[in-house]
C-alpha atoms as a PDB file:
ATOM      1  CA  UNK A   1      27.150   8.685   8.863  1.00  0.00           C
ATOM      2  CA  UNK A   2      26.982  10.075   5.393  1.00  0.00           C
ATOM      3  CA  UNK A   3      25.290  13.270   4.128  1.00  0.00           C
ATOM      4  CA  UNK A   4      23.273  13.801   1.167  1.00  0.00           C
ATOM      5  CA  UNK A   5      26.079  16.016  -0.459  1.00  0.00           C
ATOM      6  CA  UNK A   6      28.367  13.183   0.106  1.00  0.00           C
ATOM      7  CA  UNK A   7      25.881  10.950  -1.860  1.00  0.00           C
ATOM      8  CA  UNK A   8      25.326  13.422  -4.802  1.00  0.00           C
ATOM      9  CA  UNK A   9      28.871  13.832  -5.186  1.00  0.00           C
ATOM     10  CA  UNK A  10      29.151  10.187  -5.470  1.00  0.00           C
ATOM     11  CA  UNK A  11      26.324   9.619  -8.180  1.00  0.00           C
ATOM     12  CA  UNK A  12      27.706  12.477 -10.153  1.00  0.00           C
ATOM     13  CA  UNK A  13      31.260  10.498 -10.486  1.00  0.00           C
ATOM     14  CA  UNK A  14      29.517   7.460 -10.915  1.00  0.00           C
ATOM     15  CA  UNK A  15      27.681   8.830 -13.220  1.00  0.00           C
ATOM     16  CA  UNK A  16      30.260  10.886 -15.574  1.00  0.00           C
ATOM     17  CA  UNK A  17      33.249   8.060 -14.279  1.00  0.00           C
ATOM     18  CA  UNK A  18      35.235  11.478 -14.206  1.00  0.00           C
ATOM     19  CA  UNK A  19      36.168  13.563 -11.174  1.00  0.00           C
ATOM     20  CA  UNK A  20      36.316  16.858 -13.420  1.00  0.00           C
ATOM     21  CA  UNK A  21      32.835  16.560 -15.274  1.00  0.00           C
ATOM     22  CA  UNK A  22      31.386  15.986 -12.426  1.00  0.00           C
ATOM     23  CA  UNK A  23      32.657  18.725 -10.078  1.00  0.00           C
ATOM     24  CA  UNK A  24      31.651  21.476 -12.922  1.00  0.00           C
ATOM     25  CA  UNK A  25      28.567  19.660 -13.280  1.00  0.00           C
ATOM     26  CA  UNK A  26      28.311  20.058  -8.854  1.00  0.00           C
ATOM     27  CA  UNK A  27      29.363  23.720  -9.607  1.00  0.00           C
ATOM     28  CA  UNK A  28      32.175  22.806  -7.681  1.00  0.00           C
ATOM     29  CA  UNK A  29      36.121  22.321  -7.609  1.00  0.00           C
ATOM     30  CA  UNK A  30      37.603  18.447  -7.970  1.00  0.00           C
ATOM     31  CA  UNK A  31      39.170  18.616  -4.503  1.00  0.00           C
ATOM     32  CA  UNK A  32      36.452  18.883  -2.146  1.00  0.00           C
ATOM     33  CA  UNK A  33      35.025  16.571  -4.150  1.00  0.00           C
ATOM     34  CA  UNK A  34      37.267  13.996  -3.775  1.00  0.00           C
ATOM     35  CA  UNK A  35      37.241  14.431  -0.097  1.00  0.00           C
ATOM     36  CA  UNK A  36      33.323  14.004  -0.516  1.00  0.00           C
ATOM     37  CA  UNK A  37      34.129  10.384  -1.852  1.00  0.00           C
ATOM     38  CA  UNK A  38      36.793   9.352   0.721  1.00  0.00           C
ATOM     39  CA  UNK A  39      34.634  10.407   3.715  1.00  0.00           C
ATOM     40  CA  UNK A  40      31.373   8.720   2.315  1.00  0.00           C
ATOM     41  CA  UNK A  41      33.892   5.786   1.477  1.00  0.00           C
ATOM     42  CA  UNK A  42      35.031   5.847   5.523  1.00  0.00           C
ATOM     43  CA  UNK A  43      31.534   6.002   5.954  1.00  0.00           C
ATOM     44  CA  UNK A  44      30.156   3.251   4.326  1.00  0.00           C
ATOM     45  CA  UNK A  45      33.216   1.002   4.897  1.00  0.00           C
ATOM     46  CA  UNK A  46      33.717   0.038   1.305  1.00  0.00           C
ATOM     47  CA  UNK A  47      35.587   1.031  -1.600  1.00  0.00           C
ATOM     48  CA  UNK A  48      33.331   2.997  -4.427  1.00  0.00           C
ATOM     49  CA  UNK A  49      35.476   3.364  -6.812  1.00  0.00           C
ATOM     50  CA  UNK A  50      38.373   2.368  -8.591  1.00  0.00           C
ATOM     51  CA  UNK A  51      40.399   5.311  -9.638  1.00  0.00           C
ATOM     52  CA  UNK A  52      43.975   6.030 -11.451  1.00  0.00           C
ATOM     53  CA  UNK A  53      45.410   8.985 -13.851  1.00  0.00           C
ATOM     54  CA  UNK A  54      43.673   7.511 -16.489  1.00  0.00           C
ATOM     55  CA  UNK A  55      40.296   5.863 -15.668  1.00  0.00           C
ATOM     56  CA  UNK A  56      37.565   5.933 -13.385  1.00  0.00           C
ATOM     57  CA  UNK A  57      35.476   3.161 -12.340  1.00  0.00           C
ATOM     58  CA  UNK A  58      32.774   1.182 -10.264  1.00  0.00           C
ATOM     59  CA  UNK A  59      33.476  -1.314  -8.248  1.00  0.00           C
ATOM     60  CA  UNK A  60      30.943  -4.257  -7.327  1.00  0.00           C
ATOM     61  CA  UNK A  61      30.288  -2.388  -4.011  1.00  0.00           C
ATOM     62  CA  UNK A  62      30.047   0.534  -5.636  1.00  0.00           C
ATOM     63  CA  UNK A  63      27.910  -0.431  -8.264  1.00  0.00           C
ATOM     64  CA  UNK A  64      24.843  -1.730  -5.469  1.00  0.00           C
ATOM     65  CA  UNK A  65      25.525   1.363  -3.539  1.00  0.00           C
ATOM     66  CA  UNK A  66      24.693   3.366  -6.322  1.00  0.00           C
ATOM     67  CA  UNK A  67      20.812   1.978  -7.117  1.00  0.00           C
ATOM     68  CA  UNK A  68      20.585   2.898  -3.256  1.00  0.00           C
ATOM     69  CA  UNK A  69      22.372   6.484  -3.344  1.00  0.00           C
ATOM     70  CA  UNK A  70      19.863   7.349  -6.025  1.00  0.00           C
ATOM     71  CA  UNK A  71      16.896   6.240  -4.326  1.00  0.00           C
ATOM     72  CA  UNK A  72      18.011   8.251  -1.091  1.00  0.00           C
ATOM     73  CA  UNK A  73      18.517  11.096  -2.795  1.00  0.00           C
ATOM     74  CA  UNK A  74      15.328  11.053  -4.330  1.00  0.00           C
ATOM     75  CA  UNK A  75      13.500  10.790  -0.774  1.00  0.00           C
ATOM     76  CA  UNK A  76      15.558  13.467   0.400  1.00  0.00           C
ATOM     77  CA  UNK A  77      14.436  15.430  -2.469  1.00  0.00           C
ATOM     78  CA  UNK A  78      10.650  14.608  -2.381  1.00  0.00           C
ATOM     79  CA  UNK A  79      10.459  14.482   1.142  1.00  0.00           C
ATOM     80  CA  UNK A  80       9.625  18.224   2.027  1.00  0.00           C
ATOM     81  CA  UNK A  81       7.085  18.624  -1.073  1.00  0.00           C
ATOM     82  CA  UNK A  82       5.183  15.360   0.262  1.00  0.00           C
ATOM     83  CA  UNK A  83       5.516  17.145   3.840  1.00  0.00           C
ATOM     84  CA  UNK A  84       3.787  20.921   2.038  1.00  0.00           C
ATOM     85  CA  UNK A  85       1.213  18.238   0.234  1.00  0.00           C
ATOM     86  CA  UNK A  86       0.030  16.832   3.309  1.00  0.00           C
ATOM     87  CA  UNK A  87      -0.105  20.346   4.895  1.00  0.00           C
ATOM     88  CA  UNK A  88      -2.050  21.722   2.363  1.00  0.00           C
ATOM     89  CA  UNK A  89      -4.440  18.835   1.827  1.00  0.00           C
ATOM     90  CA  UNK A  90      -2.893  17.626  -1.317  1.00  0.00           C
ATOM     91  CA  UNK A  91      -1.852  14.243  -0.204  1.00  0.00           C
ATOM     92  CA  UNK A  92      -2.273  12.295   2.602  1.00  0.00           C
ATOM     93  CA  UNK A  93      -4.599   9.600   3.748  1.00  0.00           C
ATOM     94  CA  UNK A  94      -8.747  10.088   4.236  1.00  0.00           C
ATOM     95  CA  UNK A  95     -10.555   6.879   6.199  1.00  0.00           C
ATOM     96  CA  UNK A  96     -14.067   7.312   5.595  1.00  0.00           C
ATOM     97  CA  UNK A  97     -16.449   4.782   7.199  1.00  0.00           C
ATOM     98  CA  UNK A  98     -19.792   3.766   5.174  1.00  0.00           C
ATOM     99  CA  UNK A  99     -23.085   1.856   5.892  1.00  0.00           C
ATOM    100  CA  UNK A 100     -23.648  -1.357   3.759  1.00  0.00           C
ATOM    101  CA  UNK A 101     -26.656   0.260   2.526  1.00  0.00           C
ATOM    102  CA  UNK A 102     -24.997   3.650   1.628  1.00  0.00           C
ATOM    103  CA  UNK A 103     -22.287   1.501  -0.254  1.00  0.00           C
ATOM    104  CA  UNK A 104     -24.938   0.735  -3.039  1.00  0.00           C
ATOM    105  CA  UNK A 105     -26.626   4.441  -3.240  1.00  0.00           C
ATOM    106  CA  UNK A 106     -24.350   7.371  -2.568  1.00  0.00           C
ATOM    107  CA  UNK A 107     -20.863   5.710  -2.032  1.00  0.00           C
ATOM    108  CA  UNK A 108     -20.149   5.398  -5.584  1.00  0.00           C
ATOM    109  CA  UNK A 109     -20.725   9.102  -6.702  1.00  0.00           C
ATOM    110  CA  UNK A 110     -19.435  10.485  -3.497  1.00  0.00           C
ATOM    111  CA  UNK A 111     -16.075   8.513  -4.524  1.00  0.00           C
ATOM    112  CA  UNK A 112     -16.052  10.280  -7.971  1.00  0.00           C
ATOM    113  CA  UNK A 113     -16.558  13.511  -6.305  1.00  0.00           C
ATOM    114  CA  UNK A 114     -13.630  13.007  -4.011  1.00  0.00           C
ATOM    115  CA  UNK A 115     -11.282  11.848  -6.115  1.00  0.00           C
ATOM    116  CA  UNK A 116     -11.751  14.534  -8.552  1.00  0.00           C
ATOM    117  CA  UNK A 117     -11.268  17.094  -5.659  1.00  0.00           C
ATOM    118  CA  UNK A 118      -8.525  15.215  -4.084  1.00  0.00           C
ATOM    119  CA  UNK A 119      -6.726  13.131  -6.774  1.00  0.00           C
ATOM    120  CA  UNK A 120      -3.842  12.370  -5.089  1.00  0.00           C
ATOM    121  CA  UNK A 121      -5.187  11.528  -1.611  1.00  0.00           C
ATOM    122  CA  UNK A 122      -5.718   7.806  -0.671  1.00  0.00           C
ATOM    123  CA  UNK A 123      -8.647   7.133   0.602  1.00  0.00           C
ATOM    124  CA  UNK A 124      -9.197   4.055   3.352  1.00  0.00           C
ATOM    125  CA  UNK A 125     -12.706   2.504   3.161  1.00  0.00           C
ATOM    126  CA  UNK A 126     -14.495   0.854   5.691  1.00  0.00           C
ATOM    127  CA  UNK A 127     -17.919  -0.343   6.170  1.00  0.00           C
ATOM    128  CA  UNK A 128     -19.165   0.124   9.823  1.00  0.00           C
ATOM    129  CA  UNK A 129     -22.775   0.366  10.970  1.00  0.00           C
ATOM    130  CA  UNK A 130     -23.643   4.112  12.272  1.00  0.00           C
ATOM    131  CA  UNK A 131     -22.823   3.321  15.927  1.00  0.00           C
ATOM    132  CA  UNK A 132     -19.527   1.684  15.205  1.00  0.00           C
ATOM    133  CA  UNK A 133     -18.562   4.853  12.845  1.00  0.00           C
ATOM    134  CA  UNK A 134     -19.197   7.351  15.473  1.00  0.00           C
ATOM    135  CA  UNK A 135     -16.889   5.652  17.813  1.00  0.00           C
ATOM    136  CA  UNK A 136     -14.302   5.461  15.512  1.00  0.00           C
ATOM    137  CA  UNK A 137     -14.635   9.227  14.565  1.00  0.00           C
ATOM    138  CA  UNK A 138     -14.728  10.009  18.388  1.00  0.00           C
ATOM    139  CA  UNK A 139     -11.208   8.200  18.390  1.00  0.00           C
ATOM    140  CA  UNK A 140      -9.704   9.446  15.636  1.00  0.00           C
ATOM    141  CA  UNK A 141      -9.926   6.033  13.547  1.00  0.00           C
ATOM    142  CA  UNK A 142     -11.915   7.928  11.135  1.00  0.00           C
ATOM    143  CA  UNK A 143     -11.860  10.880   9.518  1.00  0.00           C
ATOM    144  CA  UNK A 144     -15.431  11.068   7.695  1.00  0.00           C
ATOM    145  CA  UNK A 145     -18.285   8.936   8.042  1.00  0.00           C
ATOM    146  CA  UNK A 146     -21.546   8.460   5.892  1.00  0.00           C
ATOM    147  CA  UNK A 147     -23.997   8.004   8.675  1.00  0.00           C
ATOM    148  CA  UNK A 148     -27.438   7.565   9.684  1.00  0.00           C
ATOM    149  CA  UNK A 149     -29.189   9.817  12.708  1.00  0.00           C
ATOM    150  CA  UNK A 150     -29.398  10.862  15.181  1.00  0.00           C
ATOM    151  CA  UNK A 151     -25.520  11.905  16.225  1.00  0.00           C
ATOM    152  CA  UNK A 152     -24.523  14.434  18.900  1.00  0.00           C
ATOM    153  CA  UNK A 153     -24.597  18.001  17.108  1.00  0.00           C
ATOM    154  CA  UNK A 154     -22.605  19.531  19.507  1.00  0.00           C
ATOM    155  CA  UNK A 155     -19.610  16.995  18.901  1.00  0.00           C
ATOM    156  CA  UNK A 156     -20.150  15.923  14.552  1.00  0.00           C
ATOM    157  CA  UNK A 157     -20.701  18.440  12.139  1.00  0.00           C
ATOM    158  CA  UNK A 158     -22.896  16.938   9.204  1.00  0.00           C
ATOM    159  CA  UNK A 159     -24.464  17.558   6.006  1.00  0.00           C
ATOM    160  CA  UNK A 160     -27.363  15.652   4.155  1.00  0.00           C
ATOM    161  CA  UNK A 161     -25.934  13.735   1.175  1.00  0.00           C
ATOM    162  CA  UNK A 162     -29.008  11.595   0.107  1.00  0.00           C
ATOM    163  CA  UNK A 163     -32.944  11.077   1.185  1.00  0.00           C
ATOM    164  CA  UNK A 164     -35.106   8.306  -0.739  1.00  0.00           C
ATOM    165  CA  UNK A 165     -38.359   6.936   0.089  1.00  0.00           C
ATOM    166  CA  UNK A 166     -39.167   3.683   2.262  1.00  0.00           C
ATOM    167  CA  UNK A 167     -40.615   0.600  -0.114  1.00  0.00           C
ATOM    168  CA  UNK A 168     -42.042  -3.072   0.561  1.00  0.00           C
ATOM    169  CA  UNK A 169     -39.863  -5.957  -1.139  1.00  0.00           C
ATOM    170  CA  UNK A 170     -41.943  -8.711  -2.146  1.00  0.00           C
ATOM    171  CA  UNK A 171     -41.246 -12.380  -3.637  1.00  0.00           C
ATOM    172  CA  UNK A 172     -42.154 -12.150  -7.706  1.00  0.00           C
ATOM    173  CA  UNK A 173     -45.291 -13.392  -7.871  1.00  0.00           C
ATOM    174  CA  UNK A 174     -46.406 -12.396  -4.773  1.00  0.00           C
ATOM    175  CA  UNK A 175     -50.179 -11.543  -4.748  1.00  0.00           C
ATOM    176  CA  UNK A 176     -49.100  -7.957  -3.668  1.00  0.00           C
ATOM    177  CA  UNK A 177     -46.913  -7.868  -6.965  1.00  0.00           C
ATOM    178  CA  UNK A 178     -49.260  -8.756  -8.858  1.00  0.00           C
ATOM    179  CA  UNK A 179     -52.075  -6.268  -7.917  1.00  0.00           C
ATOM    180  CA  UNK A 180     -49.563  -3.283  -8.063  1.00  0.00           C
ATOM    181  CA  UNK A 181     -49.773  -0.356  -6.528  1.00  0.00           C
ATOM    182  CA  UNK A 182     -49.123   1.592  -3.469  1.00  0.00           C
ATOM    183  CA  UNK A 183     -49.246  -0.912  -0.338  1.00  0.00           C
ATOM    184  CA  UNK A 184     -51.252   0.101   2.844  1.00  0.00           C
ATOM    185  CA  UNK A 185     -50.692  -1.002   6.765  1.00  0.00           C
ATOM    186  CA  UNK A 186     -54.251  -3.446   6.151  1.00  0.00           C
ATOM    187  CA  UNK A 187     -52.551  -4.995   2.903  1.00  0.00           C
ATOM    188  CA  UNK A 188     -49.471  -6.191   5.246  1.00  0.00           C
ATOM    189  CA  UNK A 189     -51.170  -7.242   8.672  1.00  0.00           C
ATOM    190  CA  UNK A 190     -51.109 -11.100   7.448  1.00  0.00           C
ATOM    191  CA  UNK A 191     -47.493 -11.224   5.938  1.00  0.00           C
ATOM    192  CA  UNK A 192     -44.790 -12.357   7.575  1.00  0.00           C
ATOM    193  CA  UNK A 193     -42.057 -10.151   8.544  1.00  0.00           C
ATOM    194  CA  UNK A 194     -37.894 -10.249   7.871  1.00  0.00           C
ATOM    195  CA  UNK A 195     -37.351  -6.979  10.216  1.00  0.00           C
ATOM    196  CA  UNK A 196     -34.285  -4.964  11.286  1.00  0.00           C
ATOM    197  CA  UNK A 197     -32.340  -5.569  13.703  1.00  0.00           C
ATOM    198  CA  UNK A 198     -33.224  -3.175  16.732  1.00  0.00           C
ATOM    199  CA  UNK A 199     -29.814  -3.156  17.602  1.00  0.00           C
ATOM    200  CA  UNK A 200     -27.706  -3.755  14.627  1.00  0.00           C
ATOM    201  CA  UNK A 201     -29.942  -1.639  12.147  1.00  0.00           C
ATOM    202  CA  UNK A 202     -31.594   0.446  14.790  1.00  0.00           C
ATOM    203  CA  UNK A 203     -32.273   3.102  12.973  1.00  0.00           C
ATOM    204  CA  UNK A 204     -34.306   1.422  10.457  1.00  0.00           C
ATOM    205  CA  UNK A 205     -36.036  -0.556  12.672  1.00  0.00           C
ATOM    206  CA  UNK A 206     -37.271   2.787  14.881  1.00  0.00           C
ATOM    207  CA  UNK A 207     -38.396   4.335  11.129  1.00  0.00           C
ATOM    208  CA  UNK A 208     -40.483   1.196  10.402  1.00  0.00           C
ATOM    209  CA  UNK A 209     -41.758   0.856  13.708  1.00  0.00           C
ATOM    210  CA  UNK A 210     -42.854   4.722  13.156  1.00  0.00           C
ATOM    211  CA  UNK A 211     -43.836   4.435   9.995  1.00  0.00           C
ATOM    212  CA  UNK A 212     -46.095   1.626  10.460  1.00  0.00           C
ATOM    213  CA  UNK A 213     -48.298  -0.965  12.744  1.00  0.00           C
ATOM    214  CA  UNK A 214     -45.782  -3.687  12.474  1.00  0.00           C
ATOM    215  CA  UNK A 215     -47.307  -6.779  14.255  1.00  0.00           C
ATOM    216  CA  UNK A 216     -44.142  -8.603  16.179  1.00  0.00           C
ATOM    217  CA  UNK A 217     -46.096 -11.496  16.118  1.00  0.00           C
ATOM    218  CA  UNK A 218     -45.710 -11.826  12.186  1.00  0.00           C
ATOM    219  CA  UNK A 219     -41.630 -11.335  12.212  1.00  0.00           C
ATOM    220  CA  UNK A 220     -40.148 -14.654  10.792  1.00  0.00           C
ATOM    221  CA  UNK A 221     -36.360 -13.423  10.700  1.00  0.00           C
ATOM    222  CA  UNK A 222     -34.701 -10.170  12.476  1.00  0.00           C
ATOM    223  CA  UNK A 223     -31.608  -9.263  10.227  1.00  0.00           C
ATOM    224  CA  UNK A 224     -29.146  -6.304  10.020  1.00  0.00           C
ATOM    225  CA  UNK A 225     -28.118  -6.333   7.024  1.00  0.00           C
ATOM    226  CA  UNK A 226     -30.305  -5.155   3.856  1.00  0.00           C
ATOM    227  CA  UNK A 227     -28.681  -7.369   1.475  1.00  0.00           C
ATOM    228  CA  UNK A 228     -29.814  -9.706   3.510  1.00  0.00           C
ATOM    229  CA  UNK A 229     -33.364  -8.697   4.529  1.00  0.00           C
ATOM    230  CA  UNK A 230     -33.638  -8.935   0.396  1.00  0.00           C
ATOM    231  CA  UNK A 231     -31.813 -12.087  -0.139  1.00  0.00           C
ATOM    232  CA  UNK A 232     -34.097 -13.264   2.014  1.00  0.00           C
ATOM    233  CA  UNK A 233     -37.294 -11.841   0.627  1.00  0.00           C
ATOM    234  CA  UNK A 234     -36.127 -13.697  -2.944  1.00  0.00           C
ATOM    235  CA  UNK A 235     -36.051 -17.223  -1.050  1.00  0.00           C
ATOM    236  CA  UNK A 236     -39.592 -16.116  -0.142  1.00  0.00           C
ATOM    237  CA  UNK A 237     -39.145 -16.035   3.523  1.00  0.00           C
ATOM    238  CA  UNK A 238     -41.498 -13.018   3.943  1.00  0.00           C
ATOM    239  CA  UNK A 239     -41.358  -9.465   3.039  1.00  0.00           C
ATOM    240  CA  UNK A 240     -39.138  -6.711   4.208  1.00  0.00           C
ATOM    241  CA  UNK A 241     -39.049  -2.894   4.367  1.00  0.00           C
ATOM    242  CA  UNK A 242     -36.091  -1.494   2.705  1.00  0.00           C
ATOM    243  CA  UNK A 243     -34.464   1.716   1.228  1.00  0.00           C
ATOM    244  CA  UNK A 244     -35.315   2.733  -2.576  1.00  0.00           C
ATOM    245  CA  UNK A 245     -32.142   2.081  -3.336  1.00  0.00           C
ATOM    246  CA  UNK A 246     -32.077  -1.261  -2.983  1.00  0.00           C
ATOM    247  CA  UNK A 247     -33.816  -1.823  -5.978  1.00  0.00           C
ATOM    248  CA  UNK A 248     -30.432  -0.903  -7.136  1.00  0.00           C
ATOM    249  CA  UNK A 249     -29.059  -4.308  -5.994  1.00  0.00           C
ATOM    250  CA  UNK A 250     -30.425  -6.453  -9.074  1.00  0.00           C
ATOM    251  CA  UNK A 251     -31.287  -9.627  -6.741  1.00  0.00           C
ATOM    252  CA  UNK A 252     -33.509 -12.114  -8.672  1.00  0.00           C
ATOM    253  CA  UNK A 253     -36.755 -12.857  -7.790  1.00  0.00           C
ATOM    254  CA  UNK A 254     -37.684  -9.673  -5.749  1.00  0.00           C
ATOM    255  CA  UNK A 255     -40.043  -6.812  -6.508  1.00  0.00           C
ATOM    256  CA  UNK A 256     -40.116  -3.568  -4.434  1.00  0.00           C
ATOM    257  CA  UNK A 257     -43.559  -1.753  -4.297  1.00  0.00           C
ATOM    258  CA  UNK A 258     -44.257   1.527  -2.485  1.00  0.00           C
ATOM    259  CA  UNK A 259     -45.755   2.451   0.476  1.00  0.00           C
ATOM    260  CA  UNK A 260     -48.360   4.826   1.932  1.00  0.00           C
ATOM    261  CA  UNK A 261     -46.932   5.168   4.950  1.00  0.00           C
ATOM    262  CA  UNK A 262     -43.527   6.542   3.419  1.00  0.00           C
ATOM    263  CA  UNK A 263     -44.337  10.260   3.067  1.00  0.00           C
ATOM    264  CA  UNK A 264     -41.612  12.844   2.415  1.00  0.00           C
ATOM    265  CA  UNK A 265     -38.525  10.515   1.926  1.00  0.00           C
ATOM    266  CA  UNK A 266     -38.052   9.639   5.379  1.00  0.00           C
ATOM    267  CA  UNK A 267     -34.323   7.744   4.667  1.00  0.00           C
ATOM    268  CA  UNK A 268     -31.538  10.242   5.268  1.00  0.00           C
ATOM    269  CA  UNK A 269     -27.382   9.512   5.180  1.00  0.00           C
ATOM    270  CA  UNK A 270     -25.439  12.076   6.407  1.00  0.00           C
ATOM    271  CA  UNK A 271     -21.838  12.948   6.031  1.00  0.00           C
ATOM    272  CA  UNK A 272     -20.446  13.540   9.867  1.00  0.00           C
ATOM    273  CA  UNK A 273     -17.431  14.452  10.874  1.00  0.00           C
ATOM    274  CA  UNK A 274     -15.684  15.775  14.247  1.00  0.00           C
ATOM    275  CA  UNK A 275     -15.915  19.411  14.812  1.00  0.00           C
ATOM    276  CA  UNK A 276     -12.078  19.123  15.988  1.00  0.00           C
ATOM    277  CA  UNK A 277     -10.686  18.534  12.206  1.00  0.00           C
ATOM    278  CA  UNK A 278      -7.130  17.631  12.160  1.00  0.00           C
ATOM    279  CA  UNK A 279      -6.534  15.862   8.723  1.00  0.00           C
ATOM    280  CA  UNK A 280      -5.962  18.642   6.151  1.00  0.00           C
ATOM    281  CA  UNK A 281      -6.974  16.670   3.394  1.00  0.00           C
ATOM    282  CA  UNK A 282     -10.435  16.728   4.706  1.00  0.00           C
ATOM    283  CA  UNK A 283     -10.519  20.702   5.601  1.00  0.00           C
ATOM    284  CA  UNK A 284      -9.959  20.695   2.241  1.00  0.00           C
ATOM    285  CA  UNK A 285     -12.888  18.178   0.802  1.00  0.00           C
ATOM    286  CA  UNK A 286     -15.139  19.954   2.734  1.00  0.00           C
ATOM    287  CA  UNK A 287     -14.255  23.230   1.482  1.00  0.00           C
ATOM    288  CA  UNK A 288     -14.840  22.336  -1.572  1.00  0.00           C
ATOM    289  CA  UNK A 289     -17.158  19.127  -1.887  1.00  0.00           C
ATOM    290  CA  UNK A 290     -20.651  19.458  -3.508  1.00  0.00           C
ATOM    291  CA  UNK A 291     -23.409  17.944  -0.661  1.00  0.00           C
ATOM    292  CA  UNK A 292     -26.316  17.980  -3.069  1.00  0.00           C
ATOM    293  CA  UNK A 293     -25.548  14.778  -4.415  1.00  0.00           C
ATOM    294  CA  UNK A 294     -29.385  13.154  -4.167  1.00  0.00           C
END
């Protein structure tokens, strides 16, 4: 096998197509270097060059060794800094996991954030309900997740990124729409329902079902999904209870009204993460990322 000396030694003849440029350019003396060349020669089991008292030259072989000597060399070269990146948290790889419904409020700005902090890491998305997330971060799949509660404290560290209020999506038109207003439990005991999922979406479904007197008998559709739960609501298939920021989804035909019930912005998403950090790229987000991004 060849060594990276042998392979700089080449380039530098290949490059100057003179044995004495490039050993002063090597800081070195032509013999050695020419022994360089024959043993990387042995080694590769093809002639390099083409060489007399007067010229030196490529040959074919030579010539398509080169393009790969150079790239090589570069690895070589960039290897260890790529190795103190990753160590430091400079590069490397964060997989952060994401609710659909945290994908149209905080995802966006939390993105910003962490690629200003963290400009050369890559960063693997993946949208996972809150169950599915914590699993992953228990196995290592994941390195940060934007997450709903409850999670086990004594296993996730968190921080609140983002509360917003409850609201009532309506069909335009809707005689609820049209009055305006703040809607009560009485104004919804006749409506029909598009609910969460109790075991899909369970944690909105357990802060409806605290919020509010919600009559099973009125639920049309059960979905998990809030793009959903509003698509629906615009092909006036009922009403739905959904996060604030899901006005920010621009669906025609929709209007979202508030509710009395919602007191004190009772939607939270929390960034978790395993006490046991091992990725340094996220030692260093969190040592440096701003949480108060509501």
């Amino acid at each position: 096998m060849f060594t990276f000396d042998q392979l700089a030694g080449f380039i530098a003849v290949a490059e100057e197509l003179h044995f004495g440029r490039a050993a002063e350019r090597l800081n070195m003396t032509q013999p050695p270097l020419s022994r360089q060349i024959q043993k990387l020669e042995k080694a590769v089991g093809a002639e390099l060059l083409e060489r007399d008292n007067r010229k030196v030259q490529l040959t074919p072989a030579g010539t398509a060794f080169l393009e790969e000597a150079r790239r090589l060399l570069a690895l070589a070269e960039r290897a260890p800094v790529t190795a103190r990146r990753i160590a430091s948290g400079r590069s490397g790889l964060l997989r952060i996991g994401f609710t659909a419904a945290s994908g149209f409020s905080i995802l966006g700005p939390l993105l910003e954030e962490i690629s200003a902090i963290l400009p050369d890491v890559d960063v693997d998305l993946q949208e996972l309900v809150t169950g599915e997330q914590i699993q992953a971060l228990e196995t290592g799949e994941l390195d940060l997740g934007l997450a709903r509660p409850p999670f086990d404290k004594e296993v996730f560290d968190s921080r609140l990124l983002y509360r917003e209020s409850m609201m009532v999506a309506v069909p335009a038109g809707h005689p609820l729409a049209r009055r305006g207003g703040v809607v009560g439990n009485d104004d919804l005991k006749d409506e029909a329902l598009i609910m969460h999922s109790p075991l899909q979406a369970r944690y909105f479904y357990d802060l409806v079902i605290r919020m509010l007197p919600v009559q099973h008998g009125n639920v049309v559709h059960t979905v998990s999904q809030i793009l959903t739960m509003v698509s629906l609501v615009a092909a006036k298939r009922g009403v739905a209870f959904v996060p604030r920021s899901a006005t920010a989804l621009g669906i025609q035909g929709v209007e979202f009204l508030p509710l009395a019930s919602s007191h004190g912005e009772p939607v939270e998403l929390h960034a978790i993460w395993s006490r046991k950090v091992s990725n340094p790229a996220l030692s260093r987000l969190l040592g440096s990322l701003d949480f108060q991004l509501d």
